[in-house]
C-alpha atoms as a PDB file:
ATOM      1  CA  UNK A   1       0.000   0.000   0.000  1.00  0.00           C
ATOM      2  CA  UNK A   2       1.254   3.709  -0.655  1.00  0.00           C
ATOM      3  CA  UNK A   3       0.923   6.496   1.374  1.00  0.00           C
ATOM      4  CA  UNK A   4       0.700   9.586  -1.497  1.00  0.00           C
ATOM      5  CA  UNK A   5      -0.980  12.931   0.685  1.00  0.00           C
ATOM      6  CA  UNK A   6      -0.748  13.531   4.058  1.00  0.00           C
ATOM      7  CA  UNK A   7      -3.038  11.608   6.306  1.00  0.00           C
ATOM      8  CA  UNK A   8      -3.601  14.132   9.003  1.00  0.00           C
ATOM      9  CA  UNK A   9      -4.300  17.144   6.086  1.00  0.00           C
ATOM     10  CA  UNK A  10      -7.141  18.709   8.081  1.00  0.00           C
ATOM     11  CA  UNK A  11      -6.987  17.061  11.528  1.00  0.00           C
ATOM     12  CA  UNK A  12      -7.983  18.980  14.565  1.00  0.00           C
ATOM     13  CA  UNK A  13      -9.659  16.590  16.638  1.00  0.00           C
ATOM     14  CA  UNK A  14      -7.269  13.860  18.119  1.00  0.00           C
ATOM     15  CA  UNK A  15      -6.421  10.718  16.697  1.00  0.00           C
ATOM     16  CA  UNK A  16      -5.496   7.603  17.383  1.00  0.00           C
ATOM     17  CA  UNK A  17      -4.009   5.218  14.617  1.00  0.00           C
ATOM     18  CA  UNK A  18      -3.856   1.698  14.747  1.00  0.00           C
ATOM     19  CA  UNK A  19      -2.350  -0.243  12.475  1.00  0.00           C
ATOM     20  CA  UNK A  20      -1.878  -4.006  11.801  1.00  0.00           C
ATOM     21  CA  UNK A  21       0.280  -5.557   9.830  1.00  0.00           C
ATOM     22  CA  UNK A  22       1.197  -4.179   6.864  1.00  0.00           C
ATOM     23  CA  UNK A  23       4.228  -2.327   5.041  1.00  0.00           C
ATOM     24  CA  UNK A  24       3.173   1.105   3.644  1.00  0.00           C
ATOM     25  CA  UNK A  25       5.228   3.140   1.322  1.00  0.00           C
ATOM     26  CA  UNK A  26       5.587   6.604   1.942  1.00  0.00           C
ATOM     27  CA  UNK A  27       5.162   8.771  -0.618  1.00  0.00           C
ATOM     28  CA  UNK A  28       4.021  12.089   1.271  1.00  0.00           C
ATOM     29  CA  UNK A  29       5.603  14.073   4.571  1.00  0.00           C
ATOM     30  CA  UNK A  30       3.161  13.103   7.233  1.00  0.00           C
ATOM     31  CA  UNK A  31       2.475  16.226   9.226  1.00  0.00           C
ATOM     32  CA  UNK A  32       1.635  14.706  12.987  1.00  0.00           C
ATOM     33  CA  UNK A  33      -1.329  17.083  14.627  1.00  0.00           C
ATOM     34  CA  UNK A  34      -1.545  17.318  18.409  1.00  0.00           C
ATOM     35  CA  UNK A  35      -2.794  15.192  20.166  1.00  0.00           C
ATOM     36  CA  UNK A  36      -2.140  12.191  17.990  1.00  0.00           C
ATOM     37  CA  UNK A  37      -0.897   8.635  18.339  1.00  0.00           C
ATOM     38  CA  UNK A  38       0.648   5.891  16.039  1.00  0.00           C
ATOM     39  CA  UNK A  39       0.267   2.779  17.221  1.00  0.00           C
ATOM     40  CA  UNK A  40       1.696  -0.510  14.712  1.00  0.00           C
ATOM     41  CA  UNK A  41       1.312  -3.824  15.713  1.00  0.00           C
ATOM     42  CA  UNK A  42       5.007  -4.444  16.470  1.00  0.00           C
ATOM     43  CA  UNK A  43       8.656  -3.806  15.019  1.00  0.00           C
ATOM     44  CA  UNK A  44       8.762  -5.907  11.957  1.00  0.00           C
ATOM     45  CA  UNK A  45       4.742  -6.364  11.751  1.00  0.00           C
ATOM     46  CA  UNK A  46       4.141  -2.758  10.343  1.00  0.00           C
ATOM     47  CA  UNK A  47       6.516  -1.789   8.415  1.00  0.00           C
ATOM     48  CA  UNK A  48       6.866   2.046   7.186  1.00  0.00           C
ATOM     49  CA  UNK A  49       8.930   2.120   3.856  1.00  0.00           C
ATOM     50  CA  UNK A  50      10.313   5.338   3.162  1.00  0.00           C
ATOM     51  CA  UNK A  51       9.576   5.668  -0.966  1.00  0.00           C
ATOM     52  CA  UNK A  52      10.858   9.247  -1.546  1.00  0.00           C
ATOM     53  CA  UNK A  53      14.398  10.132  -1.109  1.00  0.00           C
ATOM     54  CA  UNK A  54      15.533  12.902   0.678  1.00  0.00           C
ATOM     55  CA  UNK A  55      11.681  12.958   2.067  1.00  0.00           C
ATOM     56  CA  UNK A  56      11.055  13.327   6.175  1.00  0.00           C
ATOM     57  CA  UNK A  57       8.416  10.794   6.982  1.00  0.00           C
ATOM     58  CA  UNK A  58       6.719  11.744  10.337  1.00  0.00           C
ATOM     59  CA  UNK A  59       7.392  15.602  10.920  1.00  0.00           C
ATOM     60  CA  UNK A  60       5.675  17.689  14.265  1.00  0.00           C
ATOM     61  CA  UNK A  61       6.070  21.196  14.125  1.00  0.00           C
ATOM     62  CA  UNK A  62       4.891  23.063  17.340  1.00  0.00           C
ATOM     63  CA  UNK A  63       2.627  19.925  18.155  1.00  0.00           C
ATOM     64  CA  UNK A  64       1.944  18.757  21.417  1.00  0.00           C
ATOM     65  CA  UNK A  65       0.798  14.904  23.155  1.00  0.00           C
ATOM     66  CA  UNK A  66       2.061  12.866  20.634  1.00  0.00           C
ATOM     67  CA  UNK A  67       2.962   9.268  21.106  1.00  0.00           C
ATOM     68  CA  UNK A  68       4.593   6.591  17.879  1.00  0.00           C
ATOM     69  CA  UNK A  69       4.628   3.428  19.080  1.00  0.00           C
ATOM     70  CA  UNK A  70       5.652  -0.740  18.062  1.00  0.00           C
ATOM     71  CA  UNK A  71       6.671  -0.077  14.140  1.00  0.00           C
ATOM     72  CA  UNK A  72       9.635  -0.531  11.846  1.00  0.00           C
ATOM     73  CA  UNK A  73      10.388   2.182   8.705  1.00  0.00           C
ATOM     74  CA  UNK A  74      13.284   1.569   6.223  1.00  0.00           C
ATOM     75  CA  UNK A  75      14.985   4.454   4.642  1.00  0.00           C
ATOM     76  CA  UNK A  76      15.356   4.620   1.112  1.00  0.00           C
ATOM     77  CA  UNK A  77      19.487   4.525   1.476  1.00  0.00           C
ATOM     78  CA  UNK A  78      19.994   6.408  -0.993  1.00  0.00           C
ATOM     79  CA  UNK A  79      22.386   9.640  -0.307  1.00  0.00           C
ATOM     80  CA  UNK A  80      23.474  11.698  -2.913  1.00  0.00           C
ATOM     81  CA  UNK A  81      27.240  12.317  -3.238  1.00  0.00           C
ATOM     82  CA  UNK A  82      28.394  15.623  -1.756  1.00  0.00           C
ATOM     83  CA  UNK A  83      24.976  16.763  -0.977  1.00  0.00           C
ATOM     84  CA  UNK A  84      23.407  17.304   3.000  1.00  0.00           C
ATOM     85  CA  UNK A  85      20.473  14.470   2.851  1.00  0.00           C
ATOM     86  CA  UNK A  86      17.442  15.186   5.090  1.00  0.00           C
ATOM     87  CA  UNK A  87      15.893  11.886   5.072  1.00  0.00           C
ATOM     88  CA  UNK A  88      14.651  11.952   8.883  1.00  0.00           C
ATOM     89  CA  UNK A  89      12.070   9.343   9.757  1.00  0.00           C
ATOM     90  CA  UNK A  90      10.891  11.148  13.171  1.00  0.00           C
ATOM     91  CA  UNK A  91      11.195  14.953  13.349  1.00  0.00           C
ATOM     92  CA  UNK A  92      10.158  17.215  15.991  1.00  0.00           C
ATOM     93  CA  UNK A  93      10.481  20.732  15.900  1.00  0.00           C
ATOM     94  CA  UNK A  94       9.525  24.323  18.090  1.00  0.00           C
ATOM     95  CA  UNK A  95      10.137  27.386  17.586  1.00  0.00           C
ATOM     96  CA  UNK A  96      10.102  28.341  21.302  1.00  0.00           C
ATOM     97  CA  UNK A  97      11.315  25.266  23.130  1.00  0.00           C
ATOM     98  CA  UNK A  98       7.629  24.107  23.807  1.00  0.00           C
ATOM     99  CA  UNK A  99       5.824  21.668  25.695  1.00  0.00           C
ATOM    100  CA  UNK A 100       5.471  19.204  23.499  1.00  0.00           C
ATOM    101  CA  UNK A 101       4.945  16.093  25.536  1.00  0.00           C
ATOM    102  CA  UNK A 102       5.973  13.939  22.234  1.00  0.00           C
ATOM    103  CA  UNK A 103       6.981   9.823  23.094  1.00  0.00           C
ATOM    104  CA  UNK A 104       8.662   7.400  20.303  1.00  0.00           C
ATOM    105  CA  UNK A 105       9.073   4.142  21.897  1.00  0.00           C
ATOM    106  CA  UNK A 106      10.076   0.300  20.799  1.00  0.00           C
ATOM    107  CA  UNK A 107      10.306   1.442  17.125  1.00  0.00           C
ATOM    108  CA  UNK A 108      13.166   0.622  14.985  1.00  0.00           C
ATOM    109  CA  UNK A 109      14.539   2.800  12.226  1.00  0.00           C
ATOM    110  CA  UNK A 110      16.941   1.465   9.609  1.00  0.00           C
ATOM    111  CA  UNK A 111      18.733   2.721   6.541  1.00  0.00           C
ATOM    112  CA  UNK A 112      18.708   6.216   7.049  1.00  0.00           C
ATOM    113  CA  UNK A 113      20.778   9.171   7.476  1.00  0.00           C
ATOM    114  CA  UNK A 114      19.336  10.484  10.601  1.00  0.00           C
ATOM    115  CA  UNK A 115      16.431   8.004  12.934  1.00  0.00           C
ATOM    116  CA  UNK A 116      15.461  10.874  14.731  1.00  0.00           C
ATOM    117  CA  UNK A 117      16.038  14.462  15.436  1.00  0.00           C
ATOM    118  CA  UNK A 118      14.364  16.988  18.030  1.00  0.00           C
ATOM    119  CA  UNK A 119      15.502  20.314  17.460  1.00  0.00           C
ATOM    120  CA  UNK A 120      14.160  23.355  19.793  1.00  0.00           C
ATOM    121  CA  UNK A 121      11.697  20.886  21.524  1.00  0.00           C
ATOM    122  CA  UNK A 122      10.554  20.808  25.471  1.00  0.00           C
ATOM    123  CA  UNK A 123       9.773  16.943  27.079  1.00  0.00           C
ATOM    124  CA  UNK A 124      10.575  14.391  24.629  1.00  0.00           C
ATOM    125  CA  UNK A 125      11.114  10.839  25.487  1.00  0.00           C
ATOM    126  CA  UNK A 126      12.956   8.396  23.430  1.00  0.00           C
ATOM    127  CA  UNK A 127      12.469   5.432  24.818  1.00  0.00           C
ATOM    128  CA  UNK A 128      13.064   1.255  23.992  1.00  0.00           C
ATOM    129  CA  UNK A 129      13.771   1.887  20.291  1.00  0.00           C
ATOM    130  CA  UNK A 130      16.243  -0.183  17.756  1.00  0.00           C
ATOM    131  CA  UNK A 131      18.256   2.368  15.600  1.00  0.00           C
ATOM    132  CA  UNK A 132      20.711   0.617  13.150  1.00  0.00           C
ATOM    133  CA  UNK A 133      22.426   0.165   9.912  1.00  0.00           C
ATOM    134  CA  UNK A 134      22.505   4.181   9.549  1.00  0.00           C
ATOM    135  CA  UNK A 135      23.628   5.536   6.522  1.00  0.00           C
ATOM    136  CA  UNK A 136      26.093   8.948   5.409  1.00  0.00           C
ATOM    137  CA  UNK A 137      28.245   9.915   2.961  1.00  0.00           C
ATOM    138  CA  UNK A 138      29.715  13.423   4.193  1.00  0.00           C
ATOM    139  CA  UNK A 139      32.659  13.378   7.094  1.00  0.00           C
ATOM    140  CA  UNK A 140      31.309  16.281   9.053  1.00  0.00           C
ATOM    141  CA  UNK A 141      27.756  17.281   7.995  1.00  0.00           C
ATOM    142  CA  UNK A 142      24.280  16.018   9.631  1.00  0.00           C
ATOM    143  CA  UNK A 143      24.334  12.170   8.590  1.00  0.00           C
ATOM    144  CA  UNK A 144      24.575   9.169  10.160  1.00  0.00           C
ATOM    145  CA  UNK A 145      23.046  10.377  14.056  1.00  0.00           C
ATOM    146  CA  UNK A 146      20.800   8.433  15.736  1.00  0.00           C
ATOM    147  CA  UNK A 147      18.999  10.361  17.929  1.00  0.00           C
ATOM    148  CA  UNK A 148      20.501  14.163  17.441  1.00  0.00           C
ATOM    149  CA  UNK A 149      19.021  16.416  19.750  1.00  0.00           C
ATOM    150  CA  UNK A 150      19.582  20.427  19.377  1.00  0.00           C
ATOM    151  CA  UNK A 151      19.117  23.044  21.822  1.00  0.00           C
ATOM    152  CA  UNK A 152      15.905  21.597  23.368  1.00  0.00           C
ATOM    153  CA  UNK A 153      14.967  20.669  27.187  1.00  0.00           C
ATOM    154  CA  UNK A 154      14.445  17.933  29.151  1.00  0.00           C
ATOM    155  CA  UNK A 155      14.781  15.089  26.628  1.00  0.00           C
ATOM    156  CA  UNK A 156      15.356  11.494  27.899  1.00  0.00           C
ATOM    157  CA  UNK A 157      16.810   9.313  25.453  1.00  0.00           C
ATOM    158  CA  UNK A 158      16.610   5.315  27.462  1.00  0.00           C
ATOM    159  CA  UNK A 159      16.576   1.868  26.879  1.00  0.00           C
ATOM    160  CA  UNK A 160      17.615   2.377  23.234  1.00  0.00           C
ATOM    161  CA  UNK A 161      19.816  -0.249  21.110  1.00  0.00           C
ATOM    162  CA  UNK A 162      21.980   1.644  18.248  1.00  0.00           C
ATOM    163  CA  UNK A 163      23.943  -0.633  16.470  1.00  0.00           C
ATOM    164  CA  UNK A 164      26.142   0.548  13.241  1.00  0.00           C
ATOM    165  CA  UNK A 165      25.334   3.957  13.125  1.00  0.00           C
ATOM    166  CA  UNK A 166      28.085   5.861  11.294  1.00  0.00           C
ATOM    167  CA  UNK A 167      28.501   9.029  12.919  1.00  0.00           C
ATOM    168  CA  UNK A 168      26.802   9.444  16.555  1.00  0.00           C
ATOM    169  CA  UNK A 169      24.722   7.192  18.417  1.00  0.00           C
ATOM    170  CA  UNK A 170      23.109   9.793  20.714  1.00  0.00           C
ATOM    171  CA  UNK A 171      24.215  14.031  20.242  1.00  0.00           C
ATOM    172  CA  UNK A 172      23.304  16.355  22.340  1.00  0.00           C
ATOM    173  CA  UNK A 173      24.436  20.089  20.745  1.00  0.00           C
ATOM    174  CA  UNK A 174      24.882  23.503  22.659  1.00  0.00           C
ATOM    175  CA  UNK A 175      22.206  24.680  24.488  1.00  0.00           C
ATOM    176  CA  UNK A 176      20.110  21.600  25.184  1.00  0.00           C
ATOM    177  CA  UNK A 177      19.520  21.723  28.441  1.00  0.00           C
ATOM    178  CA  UNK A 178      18.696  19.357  31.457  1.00  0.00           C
ATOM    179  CA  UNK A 179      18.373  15.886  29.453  1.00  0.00           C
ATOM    180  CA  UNK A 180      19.454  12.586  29.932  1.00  0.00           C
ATOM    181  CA  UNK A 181      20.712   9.369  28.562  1.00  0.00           C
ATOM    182  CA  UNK A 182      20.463   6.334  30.258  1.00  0.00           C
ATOM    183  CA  UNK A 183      20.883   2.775  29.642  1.00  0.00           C
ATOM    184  CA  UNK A 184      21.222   2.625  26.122  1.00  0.00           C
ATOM    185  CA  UNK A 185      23.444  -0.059  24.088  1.00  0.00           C
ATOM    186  CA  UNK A 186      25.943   0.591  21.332  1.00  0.00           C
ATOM    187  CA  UNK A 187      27.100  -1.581  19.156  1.00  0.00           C
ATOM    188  CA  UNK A 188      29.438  -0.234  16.279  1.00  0.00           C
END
């Protein structure tokens, strides 16, 4: 099945996705209202397939209560030579350092240039999540993190396997302020 417009387009009222087992190709950004939650049947039951290079897949912008649970998604892998690739699976983003009370837990991200990234963001928890086989191209430019996190607050990143990531496993930057990680396990 492919995923071509944005499944939230138009949501205000909150939402709560199950999904069974299935692999779905993204073909669209999916822009994550508040109060929303993704909920898959289990890494390696529902799959997410990235089908756009260079494409973020689940992006929240000044959202708040949001929870992605129990899935898989597969980057495309594909980096082009000499060029910054954005390809983010999770991305979380405030302007202001907000509340945004966002939770990604037990999902795995593979074959992609960043897993996740929370830049400007207040009370995120990344929790119990597989992050491998990473991908990057550039020595010194934004591939190949698996959790980067830039001058946000009060982000716990726990209980997390990373396993061949190229670049960084976990990053906190300048200016991110009073977070934590805690009992996570590299393998590189």
């Amino acid at each position: 099945h492919e995923i071509t417009t944005d499944m939230f387009s138009g949501t205000a009222k909150p939402t709560i996705i199950f999904l069974g087992a299935a692999t779905l190709t993204l073909r669209a950004i999916q822009n994550i209202p508040s109060n929303c939650a993704i909920i898959g049947a289990g890494r390696g039951i529902t799959k997410f397939v990235m089908g756009t290079a260079g494409m973020d897949s689940f992006y929240v912008l000044d959202k708040s209560k949001i929870i992605f649970k129990h899935f898989t998604h597969t980057g495309t892998g594909s980096l082009t030579p000499g060029v910054v690739d954005t390809e983010i699976p999770i991305y979380i983003e405030s302007a202001s350092q907000a509340e945004l009370n966002v939770t990604i837990e037990d999902i795995e991200i593979t074959n992609s240039p960043q897993c996740v990234y929370v830049l400007n963001a207040a009370n995120v928890k990344i929790l119990n999540n597989y992050f491998h086989d990473g991908v990057a191209d550039l020595p010194g430019d934004s591939e190949g993190y698996g959790a980067l996190i830039q001058t946000s607050k009060r982000v716990l990143v726990q209980g997390n396997h990373f396993d061949r990531i190229p670049r960084h496993n976990i990053y906190f930057t300048a200016g991110t302020t009073h977070s934590t990680a805690d009992g996570n396990i590299f393998n590189n």
